[in-house]
Protein backbone atom coordinates (compact mmCIF):
# COMPACT_ATOMS: atom_id res chain seq x y z
CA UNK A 1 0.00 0.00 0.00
CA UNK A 2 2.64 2.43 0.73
CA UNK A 3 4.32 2.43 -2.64
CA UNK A 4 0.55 3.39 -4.00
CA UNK A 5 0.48 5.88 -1.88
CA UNK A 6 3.73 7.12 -3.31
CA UNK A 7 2.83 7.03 -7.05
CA UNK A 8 -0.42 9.07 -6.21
CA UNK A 9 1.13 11.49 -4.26
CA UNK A 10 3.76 11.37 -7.05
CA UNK A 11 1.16 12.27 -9.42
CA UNK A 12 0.18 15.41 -7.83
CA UNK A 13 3.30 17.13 -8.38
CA UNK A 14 3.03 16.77 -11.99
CA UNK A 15 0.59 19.48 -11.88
CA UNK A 16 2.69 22.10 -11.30
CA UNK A 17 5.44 23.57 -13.46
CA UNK A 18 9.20 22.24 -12.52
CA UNK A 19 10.74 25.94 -12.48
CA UNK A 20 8.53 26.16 -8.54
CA UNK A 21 10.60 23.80 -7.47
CA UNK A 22 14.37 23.47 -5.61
CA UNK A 23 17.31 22.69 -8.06
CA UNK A 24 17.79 19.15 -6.14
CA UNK A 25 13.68 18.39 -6.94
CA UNK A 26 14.56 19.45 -10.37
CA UNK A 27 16.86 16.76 -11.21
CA UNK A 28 15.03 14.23 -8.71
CA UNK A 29 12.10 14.60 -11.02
CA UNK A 30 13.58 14.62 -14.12
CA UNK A 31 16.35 12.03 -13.93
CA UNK A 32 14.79 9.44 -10.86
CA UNK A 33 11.35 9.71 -11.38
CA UNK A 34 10.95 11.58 -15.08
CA UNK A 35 7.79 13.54 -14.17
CA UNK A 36 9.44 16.21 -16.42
CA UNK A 37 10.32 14.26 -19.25
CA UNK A 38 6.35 12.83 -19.05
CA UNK A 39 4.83 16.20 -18.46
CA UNK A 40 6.62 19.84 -18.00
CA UNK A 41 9.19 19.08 -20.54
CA UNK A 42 6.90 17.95 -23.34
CA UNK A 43 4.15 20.69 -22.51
CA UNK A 44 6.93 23.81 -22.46
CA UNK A 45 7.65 22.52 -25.88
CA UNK A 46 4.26 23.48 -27.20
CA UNK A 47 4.03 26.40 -24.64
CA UNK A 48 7.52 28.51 -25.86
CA UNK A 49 7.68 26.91 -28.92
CA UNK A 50 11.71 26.12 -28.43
CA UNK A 51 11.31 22.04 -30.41
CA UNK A 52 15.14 21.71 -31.36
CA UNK A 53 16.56 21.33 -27.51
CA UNK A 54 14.34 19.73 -26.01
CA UNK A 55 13.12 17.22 -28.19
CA UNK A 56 17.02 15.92 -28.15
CA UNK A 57 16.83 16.11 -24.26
CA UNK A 58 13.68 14.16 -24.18
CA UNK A 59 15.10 11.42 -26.51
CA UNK A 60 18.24 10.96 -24.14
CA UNK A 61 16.39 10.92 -21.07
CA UNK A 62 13.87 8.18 -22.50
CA UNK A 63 16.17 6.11 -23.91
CA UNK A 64 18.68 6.17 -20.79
CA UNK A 65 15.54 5.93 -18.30
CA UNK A 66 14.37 2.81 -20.44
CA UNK A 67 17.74 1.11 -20.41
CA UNK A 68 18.41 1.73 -16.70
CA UNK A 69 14.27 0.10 -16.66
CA UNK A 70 15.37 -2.75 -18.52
CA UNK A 71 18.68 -3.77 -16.61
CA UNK A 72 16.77 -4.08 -13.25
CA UNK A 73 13.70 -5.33 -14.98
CA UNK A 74 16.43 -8.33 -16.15
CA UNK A 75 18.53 -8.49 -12.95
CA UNK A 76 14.89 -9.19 -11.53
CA UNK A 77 14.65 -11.93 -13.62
CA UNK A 78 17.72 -13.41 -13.09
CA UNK A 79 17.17 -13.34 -9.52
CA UNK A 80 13.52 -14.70 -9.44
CA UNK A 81 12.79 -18.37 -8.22
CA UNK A 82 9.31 -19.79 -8.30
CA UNK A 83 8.15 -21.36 -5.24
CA UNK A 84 6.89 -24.27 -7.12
CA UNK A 85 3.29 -25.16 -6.30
């Protein structure tokens, strides 16, 4: 229950814009858990209009949070043992 808890509550901070928060939530947000590249970062795009930076950014950040995903998704594996029944 608690880690529900913590993806709703995680949820709620999406709402707001990234620039109202500390430099260390910043990078929490965009690098741990990539609220920004989900929502602020594709949204300012179509806000200010600035495609060329950001749509690089957003590319690296996916495809470096997906590969860091996938590594523990298959160290998980590797680790799993069914408890036979």
């Amino acid at each position: 229950m608690p880690a529900i808890n913590f993806v709703q509550r995680l949820r709620e901070y999406c709402h707001y814009p990234l620039n109202i928060y500390h430099i260390s939530l910043r990078y929490a947000f965009t690098i741990l858990a990539p609220i920004g590249l989900i929502c602020y970062y594709p949204m300012n795009m179509f806000i200010k209009k600035q495609m060329t930076d950001s749509i690089y950014f957003l590319l690296m950040g996916s495809v470096l949070f997906m590969a860091v995903a996938i590594f523990i998704w298959n160290r998980g594996c590797e680790k799993y043992e069914c408890t036979g029944t």
